[in-house]
PDB file of N, CA and C in Angstrom:
ATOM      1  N   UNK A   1      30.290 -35.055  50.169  1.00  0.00           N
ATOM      2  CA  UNK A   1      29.564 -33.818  50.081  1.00  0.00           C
ATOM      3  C   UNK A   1      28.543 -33.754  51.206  1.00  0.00           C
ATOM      4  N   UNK A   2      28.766 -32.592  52.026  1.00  0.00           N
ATOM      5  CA  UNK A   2      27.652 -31.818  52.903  1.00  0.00           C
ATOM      6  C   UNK A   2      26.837 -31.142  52.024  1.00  0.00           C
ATOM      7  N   UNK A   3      25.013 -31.083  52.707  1.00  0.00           N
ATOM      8  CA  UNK A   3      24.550 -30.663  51.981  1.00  0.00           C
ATOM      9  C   UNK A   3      23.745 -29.813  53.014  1.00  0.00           C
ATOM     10  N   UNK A   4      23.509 -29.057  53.233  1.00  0.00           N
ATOM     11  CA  UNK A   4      23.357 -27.977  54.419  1.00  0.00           C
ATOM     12  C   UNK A   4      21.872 -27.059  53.785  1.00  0.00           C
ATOM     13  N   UNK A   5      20.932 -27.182  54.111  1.00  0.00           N
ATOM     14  CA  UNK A   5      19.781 -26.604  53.834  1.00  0.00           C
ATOM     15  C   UNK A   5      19.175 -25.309  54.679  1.00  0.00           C
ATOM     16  N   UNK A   6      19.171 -24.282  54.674  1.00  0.00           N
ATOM     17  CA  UNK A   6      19.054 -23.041  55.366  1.00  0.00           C
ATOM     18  C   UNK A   6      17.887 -22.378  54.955  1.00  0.00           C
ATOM     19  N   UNK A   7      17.013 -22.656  55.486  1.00  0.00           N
ATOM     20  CA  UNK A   7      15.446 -21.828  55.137  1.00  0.00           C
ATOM     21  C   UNK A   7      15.367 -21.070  56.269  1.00  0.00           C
ATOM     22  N   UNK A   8      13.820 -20.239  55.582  1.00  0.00           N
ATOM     23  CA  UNK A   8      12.525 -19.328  56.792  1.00  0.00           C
ATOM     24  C   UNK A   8      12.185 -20.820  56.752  1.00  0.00           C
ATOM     25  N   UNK A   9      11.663 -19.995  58.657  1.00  0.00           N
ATOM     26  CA  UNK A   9      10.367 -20.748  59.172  1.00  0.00           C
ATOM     27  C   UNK A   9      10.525 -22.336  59.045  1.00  0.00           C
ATOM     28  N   UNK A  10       9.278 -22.512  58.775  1.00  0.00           N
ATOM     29  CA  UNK A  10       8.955 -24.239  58.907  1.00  0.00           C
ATOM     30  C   UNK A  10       9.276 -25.282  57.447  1.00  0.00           C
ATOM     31  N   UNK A  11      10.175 -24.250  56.367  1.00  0.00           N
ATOM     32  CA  UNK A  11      10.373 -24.640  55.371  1.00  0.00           C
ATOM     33  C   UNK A  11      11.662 -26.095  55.703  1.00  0.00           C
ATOM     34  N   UNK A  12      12.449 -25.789  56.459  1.00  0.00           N
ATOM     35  CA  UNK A  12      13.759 -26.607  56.038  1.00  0.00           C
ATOM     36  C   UNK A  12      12.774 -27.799  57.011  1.00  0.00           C
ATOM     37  N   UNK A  13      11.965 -28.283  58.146  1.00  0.00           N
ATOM     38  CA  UNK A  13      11.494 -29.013  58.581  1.00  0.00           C
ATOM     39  C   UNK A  13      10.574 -29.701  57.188  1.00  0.00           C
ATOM     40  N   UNK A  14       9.931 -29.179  56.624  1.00  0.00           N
ATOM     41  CA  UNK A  14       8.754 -29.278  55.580  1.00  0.00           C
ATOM     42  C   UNK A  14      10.058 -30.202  54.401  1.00  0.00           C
ATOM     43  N   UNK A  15      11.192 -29.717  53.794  1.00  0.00           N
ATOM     44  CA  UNK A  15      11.845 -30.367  53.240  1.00  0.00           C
ATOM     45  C   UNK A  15      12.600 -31.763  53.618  1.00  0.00           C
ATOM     46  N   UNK A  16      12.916 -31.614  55.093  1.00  0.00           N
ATOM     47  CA  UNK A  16      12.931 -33.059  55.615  1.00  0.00           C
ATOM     48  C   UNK A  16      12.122 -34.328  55.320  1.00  0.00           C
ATOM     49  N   UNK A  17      10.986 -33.592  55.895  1.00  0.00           N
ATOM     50  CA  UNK A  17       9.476 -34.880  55.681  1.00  0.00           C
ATOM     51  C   UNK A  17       9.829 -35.027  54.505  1.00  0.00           C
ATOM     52  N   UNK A  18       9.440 -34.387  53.137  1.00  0.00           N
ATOM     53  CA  UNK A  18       9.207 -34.638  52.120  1.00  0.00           C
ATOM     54  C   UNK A  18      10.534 -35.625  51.475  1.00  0.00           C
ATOM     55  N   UNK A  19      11.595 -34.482  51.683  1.00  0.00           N
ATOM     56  CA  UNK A  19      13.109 -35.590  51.082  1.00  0.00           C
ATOM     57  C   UNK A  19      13.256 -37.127  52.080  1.00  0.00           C
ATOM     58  N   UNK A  20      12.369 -37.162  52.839  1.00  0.00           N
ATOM     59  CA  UNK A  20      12.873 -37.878  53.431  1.00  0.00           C
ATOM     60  C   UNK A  20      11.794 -39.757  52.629  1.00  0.00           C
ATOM     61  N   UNK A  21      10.832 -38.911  52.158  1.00  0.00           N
ATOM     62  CA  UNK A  21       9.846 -39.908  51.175  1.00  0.00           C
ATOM     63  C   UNK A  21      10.541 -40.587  50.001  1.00  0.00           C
ATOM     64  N   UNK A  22      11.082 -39.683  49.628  1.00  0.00           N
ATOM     65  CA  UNK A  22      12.020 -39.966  48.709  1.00  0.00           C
ATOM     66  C   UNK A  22      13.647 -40.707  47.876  1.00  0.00           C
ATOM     67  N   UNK A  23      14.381 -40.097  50.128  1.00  0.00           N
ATOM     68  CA  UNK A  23      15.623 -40.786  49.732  1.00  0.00           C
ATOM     69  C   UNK A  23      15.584 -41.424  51.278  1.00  0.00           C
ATOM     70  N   UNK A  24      16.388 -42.680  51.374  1.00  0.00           N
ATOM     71  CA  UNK A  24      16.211 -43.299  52.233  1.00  0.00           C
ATOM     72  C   UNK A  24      17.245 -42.795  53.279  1.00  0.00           C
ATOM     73  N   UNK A  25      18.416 -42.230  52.839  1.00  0.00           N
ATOM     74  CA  UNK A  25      19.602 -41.998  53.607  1.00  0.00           C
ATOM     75  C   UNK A  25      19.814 -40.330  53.636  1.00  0.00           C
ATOM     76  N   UNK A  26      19.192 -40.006  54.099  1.00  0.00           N
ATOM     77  CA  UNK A  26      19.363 -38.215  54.570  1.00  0.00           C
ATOM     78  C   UNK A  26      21.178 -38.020  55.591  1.00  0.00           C
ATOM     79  N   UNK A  27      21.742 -38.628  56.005  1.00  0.00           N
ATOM     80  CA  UNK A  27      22.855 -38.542  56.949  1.00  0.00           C
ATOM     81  C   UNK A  27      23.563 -37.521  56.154  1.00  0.00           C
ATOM     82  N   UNK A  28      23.845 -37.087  54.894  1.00  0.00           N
ATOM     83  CA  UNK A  28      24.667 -36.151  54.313  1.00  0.00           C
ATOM     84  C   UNK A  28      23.910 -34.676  54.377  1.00  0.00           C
ATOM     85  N   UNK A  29      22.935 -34.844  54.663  1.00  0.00           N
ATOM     86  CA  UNK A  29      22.224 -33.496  54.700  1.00  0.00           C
ATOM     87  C   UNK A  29      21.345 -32.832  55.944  1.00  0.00           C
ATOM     88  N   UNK A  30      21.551 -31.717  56.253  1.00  0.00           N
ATOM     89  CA  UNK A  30      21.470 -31.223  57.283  1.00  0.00           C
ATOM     90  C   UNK A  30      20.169 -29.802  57.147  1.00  0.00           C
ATOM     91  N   UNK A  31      19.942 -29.267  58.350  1.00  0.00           N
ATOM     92  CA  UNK A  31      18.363 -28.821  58.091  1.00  0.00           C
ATOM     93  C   UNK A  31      18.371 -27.991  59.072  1.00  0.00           C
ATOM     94  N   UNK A  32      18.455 -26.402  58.737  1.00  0.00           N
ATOM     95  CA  UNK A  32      18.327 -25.432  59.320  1.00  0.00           C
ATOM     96  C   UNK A  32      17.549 -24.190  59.249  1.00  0.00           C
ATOM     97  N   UNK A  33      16.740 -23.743  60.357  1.00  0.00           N
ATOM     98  CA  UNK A  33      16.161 -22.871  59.793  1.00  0.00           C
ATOM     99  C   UNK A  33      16.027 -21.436  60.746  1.00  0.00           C
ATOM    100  N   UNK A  34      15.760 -20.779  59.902  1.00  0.00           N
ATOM    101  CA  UNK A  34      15.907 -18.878  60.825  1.00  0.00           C
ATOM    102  C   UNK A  34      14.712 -18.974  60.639  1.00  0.00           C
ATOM    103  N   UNK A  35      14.295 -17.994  61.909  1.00  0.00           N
ATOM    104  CA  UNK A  35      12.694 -17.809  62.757  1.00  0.00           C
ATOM    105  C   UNK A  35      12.903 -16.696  62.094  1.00  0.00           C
ATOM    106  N   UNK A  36      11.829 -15.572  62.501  1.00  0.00           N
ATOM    107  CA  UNK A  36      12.029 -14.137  62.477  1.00  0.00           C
ATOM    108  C   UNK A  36      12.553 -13.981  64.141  1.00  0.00           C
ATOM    109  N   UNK A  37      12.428 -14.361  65.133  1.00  0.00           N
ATOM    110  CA  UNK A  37      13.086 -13.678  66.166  1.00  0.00           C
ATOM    111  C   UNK A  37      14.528 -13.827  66.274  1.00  0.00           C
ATOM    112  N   UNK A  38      15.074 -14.570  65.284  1.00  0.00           N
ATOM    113  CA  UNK A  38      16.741 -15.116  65.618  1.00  0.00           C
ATOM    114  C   UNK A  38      17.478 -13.763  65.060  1.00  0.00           C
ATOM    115  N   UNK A  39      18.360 -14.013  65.884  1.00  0.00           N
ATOM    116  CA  UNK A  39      19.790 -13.240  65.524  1.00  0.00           C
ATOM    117  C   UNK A  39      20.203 -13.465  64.661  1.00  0.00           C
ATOM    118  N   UNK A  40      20.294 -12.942  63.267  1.00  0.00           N
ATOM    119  CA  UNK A  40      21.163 -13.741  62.313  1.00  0.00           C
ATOM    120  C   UNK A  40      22.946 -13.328  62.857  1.00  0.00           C
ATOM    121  N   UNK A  41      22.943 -12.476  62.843  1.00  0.00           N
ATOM    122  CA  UNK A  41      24.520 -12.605  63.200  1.00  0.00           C
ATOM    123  C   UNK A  41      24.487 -13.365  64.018  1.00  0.00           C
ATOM    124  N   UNK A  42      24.040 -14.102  65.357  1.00  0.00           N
ATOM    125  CA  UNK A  42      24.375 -15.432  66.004  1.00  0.00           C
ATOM    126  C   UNK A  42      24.296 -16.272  65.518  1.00  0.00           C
ATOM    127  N   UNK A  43      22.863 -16.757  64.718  1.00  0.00           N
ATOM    128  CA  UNK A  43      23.047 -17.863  63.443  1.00  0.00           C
ATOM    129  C   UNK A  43      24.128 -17.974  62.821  1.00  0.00           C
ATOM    130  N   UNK A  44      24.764 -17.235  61.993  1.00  0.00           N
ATOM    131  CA  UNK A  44      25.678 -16.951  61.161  1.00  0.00           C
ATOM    132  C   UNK A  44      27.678 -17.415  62.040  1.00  0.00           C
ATOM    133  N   UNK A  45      27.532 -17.281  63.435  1.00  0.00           N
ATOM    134  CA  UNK A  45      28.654 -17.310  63.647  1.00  0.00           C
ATOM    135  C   UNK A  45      28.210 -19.225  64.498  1.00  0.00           C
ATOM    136  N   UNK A  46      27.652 -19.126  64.559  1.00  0.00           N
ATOM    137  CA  UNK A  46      27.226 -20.848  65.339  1.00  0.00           C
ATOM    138  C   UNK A  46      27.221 -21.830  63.825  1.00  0.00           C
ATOM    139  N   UNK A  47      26.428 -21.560  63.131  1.00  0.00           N
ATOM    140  CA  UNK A  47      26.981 -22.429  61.916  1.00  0.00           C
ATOM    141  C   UNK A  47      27.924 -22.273  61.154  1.00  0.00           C
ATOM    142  N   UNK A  48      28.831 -20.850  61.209  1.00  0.00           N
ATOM    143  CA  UNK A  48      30.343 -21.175  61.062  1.00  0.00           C
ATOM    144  C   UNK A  48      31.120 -22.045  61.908  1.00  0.00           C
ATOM    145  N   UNK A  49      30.833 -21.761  63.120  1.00  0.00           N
ATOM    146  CA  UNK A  49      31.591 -22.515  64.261  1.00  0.00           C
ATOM    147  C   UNK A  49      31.348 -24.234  63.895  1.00  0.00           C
ATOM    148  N   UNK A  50      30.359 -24.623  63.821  1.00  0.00           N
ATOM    149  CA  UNK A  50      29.993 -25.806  63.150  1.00  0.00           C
ATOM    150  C   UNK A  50      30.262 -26.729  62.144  1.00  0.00           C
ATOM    151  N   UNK A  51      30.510 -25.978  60.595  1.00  0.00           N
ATOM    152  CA  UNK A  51      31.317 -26.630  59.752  1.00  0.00           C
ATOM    153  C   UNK A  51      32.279 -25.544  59.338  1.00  0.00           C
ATOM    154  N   UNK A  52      33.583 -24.420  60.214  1.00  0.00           N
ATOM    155  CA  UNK A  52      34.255 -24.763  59.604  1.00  0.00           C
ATOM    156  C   UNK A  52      35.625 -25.624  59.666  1.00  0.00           C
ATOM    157  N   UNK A  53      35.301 -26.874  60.577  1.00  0.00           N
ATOM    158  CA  UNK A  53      36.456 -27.287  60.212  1.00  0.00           C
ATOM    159  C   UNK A  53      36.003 -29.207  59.372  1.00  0.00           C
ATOM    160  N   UNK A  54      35.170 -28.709  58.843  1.00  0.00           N
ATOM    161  CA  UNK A  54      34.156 -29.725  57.788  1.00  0.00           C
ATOM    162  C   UNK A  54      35.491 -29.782  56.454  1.00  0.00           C
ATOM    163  N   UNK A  55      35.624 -30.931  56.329  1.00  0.00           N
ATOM    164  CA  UNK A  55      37.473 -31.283  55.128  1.00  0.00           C
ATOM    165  C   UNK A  55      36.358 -31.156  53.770  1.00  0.00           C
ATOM    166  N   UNK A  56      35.018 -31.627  53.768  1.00  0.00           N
ATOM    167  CA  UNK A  56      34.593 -32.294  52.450  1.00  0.00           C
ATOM    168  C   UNK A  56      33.678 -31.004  52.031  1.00  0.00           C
ATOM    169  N   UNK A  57      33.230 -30.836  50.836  1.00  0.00           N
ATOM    170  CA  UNK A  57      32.923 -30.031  49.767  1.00  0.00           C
ATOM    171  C   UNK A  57      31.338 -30.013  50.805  1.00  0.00           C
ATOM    172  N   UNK A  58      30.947 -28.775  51.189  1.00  0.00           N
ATOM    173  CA  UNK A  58      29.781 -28.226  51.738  1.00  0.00           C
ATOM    174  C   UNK A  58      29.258 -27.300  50.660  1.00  0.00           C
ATOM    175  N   UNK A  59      27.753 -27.854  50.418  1.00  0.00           N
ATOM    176  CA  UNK A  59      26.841 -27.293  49.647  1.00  0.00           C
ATOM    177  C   UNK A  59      26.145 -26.613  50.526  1.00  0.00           C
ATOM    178  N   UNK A  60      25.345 -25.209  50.268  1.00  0.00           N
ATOM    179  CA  UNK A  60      24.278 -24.571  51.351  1.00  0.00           C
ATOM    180  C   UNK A  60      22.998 -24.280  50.420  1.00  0.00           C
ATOM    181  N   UNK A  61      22.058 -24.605  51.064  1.00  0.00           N
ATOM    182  CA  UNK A  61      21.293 -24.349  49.781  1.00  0.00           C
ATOM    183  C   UNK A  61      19.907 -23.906  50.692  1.00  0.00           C
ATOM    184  N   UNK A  62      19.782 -22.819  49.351  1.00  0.00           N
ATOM    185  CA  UNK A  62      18.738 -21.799  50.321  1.00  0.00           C
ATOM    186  C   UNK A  62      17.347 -21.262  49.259  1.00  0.00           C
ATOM    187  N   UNK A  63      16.683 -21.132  50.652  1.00  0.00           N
ATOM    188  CA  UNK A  63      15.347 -20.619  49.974  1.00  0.00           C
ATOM    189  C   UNK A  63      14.877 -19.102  48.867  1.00  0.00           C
ATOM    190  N   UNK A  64      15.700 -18.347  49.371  1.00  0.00           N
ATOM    191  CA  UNK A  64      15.265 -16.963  48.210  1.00  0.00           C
ATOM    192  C   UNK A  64      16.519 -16.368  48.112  1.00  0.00           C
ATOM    193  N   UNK A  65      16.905 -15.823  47.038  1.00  0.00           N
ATOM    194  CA  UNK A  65      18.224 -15.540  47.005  1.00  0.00           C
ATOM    195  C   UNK A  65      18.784 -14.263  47.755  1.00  0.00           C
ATOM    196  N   UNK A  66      17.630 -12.868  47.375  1.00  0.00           N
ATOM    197  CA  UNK A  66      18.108 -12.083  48.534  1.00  0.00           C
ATOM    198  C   UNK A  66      17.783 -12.318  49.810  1.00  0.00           C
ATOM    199  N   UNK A  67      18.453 -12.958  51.243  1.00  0.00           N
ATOM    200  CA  UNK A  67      17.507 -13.097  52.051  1.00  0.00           C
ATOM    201  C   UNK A  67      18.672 -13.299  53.188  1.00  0.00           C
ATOM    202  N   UNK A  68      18.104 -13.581  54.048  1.00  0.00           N
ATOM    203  CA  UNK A  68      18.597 -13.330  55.322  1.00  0.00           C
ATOM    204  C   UNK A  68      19.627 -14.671  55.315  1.00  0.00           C
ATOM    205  N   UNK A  69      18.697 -15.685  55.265  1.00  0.00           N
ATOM    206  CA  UNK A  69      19.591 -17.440  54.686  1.00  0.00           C
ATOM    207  C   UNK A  69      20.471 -17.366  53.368  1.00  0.00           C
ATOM    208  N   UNK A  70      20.252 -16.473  52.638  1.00  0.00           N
ATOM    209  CA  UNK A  70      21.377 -16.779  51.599  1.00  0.00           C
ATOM    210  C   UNK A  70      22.719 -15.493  51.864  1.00  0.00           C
ATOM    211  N   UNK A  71      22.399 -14.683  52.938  1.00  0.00           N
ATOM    212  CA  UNK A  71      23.308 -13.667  53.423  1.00  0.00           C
ATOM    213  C   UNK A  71      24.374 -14.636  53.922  1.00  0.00           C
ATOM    214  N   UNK A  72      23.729 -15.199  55.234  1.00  0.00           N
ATOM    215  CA  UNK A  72      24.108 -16.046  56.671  1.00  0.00           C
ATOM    216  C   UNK A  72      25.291 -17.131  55.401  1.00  0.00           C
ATOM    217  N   UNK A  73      24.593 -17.885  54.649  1.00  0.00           N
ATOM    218  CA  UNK A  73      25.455 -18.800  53.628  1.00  0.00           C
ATOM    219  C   UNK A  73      26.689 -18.357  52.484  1.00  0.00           C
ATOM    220  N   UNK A  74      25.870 -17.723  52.234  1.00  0.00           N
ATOM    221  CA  UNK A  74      27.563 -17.009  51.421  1.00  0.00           C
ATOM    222  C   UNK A  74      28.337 -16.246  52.440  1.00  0.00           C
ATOM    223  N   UNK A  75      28.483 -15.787  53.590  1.00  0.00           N
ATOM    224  CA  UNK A  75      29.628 -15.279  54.315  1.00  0.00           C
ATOM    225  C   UNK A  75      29.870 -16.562  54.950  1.00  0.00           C
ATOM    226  N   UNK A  76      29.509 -17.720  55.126  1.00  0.00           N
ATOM    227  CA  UNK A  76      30.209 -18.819  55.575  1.00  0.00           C
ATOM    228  C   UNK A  76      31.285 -19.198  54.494  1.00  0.00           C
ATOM    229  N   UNK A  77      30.019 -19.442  53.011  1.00  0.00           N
ATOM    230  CA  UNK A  77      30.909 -20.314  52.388  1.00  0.00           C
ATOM    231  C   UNK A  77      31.931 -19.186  51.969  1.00  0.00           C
ATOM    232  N   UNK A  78      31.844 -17.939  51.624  1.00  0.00           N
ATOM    233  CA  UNK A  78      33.334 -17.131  51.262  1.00  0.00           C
ATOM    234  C   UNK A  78      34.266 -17.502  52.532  1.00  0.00           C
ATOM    235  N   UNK A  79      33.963 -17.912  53.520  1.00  0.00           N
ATOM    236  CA  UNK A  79      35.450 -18.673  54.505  1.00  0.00           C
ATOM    237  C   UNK A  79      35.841 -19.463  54.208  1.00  0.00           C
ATOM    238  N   UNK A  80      35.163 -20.564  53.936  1.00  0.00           N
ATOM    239  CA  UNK A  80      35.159 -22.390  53.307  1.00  0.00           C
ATOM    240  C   UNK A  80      35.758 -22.497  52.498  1.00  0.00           C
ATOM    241  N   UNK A  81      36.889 -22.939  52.018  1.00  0.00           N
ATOM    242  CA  UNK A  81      37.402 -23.211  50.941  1.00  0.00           C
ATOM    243  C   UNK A  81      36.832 -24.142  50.060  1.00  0.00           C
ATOM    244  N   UNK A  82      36.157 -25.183  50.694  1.00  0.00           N
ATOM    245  CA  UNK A  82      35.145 -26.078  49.387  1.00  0.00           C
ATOM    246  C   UNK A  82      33.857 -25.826  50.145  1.00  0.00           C
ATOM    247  N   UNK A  83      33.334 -25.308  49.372  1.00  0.00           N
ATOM    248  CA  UNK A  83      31.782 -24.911  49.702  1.00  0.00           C
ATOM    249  C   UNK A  83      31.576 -23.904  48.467  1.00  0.00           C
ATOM    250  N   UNK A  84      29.874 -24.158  48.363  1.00  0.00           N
ATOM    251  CA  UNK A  84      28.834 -23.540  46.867  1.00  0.00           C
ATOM    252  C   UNK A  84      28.080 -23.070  48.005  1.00  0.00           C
ATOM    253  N   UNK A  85      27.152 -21.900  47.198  1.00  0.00           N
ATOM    254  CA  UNK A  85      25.947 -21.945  47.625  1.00  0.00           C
ATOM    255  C   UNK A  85      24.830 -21.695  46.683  1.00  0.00           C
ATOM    256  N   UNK A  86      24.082 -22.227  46.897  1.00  0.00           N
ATOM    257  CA  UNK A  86      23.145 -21.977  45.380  1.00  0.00           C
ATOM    258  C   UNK A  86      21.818 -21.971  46.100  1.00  0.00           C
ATOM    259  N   UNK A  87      21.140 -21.055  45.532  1.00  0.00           N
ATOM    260  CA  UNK A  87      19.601 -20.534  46.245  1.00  0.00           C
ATOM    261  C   UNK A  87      18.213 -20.389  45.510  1.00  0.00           C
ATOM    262  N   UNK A  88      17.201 -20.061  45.953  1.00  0.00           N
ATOM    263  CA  UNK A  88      15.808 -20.730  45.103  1.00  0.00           C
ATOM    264  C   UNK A  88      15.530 -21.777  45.169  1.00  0.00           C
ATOM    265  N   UNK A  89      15.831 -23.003  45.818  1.00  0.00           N
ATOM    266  CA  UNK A  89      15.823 -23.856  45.827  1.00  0.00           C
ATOM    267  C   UNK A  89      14.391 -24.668  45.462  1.00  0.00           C
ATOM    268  N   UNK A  90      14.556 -25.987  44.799  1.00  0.00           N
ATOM    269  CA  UNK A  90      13.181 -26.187  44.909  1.00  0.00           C
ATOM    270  C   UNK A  90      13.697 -28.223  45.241  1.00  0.00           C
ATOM    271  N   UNK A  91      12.407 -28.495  45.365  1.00  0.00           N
ATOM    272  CA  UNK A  91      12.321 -30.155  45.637  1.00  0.00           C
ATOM    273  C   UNK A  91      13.400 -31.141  44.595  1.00  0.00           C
ATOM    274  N   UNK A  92      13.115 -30.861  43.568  1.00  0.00           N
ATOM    275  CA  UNK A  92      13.536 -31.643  42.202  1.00  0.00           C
ATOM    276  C   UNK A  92      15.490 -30.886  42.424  1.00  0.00           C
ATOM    277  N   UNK A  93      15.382 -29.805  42.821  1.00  0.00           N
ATOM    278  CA  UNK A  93      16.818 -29.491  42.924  1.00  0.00           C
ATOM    279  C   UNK A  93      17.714 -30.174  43.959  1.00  0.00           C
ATOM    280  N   UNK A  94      16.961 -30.533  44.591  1.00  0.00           N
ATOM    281  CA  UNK A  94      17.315 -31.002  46.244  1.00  0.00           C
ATOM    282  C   UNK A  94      17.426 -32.400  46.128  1.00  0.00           C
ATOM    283  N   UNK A  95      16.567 -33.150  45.255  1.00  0.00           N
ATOM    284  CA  UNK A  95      17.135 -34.746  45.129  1.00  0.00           C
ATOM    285  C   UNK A  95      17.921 -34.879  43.803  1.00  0.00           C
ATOM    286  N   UNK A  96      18.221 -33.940  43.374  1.00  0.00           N
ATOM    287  CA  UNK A  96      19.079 -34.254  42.050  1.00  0.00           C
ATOM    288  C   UNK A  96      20.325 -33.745  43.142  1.00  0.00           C
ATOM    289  N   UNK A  97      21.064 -32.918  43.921  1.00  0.00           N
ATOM    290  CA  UNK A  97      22.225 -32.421  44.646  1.00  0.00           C
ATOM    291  C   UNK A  97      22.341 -34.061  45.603  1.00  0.00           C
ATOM    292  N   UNK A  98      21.591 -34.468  46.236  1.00  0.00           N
ATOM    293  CA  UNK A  98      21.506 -35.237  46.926  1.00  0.00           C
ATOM    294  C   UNK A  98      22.095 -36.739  46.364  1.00  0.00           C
ATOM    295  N   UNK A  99      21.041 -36.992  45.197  1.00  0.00           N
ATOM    296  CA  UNK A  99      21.330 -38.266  44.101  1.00  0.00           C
ATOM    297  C   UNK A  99      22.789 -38.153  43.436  1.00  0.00           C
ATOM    298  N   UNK A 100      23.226 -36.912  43.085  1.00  0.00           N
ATOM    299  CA  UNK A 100      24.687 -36.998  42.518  1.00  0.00           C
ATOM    300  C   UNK A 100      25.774 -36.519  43.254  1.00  0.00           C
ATOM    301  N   UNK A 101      25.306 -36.014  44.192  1.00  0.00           N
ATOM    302  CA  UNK A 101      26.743 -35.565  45.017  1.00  0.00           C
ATOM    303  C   UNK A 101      27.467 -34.114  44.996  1.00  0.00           C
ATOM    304  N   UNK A 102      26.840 -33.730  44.116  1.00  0.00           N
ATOM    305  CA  UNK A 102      27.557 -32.760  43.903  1.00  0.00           C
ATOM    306  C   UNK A 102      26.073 -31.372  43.283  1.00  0.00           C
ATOM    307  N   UNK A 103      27.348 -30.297  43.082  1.00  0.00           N
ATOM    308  CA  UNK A 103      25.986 -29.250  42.173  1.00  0.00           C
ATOM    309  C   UNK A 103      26.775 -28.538  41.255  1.00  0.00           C
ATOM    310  N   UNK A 104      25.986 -28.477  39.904  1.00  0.00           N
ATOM    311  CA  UNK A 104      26.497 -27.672  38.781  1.00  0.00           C
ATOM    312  C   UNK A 104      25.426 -26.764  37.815  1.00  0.00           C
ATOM    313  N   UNK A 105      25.931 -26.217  36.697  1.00  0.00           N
ATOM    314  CA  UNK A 105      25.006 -26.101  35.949  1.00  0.00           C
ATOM    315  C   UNK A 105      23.734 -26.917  35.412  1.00  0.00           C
ATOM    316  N   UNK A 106      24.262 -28.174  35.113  1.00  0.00           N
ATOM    317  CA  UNK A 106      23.433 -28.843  34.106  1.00  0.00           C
ATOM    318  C   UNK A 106      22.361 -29.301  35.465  1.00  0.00           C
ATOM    319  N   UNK A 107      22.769 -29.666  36.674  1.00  0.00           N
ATOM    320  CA  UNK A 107      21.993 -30.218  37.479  1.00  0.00           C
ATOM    321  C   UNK A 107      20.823 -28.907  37.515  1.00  0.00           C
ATOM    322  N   UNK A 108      21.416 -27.587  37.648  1.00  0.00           N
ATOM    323  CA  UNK A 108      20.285 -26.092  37.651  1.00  0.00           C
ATOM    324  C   UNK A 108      19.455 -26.806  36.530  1.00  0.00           C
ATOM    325  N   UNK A 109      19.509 -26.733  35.368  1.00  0.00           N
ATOM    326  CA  UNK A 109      19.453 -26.939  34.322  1.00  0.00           C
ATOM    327  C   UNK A 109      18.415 -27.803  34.711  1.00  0.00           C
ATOM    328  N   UNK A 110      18.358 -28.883  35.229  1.00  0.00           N
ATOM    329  CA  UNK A 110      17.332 -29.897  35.162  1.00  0.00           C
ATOM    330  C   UNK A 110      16.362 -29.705  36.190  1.00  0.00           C
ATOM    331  N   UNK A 111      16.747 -28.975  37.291  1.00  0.00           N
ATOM    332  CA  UNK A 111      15.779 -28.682  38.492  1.00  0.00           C
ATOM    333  C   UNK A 111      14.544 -27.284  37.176  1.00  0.00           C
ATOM    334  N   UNK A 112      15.377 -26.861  37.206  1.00  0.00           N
ATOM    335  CA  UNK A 112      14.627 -25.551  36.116  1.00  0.00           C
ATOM    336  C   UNK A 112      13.595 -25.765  35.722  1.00  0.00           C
ATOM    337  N   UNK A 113      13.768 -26.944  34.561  1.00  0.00           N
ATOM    338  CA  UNK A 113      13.125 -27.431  33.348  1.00  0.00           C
ATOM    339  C   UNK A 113      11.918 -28.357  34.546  1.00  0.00           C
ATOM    340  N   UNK A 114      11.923 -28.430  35.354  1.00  0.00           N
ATOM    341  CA  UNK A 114      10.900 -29.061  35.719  1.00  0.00           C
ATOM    342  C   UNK A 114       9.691 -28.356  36.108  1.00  0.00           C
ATOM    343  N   UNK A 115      10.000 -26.894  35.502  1.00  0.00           N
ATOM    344  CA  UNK A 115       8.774 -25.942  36.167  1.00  0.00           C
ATOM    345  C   UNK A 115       8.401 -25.948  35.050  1.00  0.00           C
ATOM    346  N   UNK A 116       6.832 -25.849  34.865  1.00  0.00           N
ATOM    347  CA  UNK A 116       5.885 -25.691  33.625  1.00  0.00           C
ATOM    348  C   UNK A 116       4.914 -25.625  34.017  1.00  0.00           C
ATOM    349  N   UNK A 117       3.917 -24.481  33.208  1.00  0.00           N
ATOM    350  CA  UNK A 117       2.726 -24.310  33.198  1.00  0.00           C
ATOM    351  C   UNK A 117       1.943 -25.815  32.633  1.00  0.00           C
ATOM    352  N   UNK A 118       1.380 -26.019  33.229  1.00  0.00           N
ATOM    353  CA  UNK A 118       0.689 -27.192  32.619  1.00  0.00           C
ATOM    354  C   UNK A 118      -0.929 -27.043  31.820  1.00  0.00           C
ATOM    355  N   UNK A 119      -1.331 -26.255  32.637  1.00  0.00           N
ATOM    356  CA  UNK A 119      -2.389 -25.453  31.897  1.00  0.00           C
ATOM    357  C   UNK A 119      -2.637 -23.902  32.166  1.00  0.00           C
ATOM    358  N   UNK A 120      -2.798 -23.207  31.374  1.00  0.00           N
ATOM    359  CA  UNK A 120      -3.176 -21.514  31.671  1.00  0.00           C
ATOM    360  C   UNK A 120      -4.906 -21.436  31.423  1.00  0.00           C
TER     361      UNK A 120
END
């Protein structure tokens, strides 16, 4: 499993540092990010050009769901024959995809449950 991270701005750099505290072997996961001055249609056809001839199950995983990065990712992965994309992403989602290999419900499921008010 590819795990392909597509943010704004200084976010997908900001998730590096941090995942990188965490897991020792980042080589499966990759770190991209749209400026506001980029082309997304050039984005969009350079990281097709890039993985699609990728054999193994590509995850894309993105910062807000309507958005320019989760546009650019689902018209890749609707080419890809194994490829997800799943968006909102948060930290706890990103080392649970990472730690198991894969992404499903129950893994949503557990990134989710980790949001709580702790005090109001």
């Amino acid at each position: 499993m590819l795990l392909v991270i597509l943010t704004h701005g200084a976010l997908a750099q900001a998730y590096k540092e941090v995942l990188g505290n965490f897991i020792a072997d980042l080589s499966r996961v990759e770190f991209h990010a749209i400026e506001e001055q980029d082309n997304i249609e050039t984005i969009f056809v350079e990281l097709y050009e890039k993985y699609k001839t990728i054999q193994e199950e590509i995850i894309f995983a993105t910062d807000i769901t309507i958005s320019s990065s989760s546009n650019i990712a689902y018209r890749i992965a609707k080419k890809l024959e194994k490829s997800k994309v799943v968006t909102g992403i948060n930290l706890m989602l990103l080392i649970q995809i990472i730690e198991c290999g894969y992404i499903n419900n129950e893994i949503v499921d557990l990134a989710r449950n980790e949001i709580k008010i702790i005090k109001e």
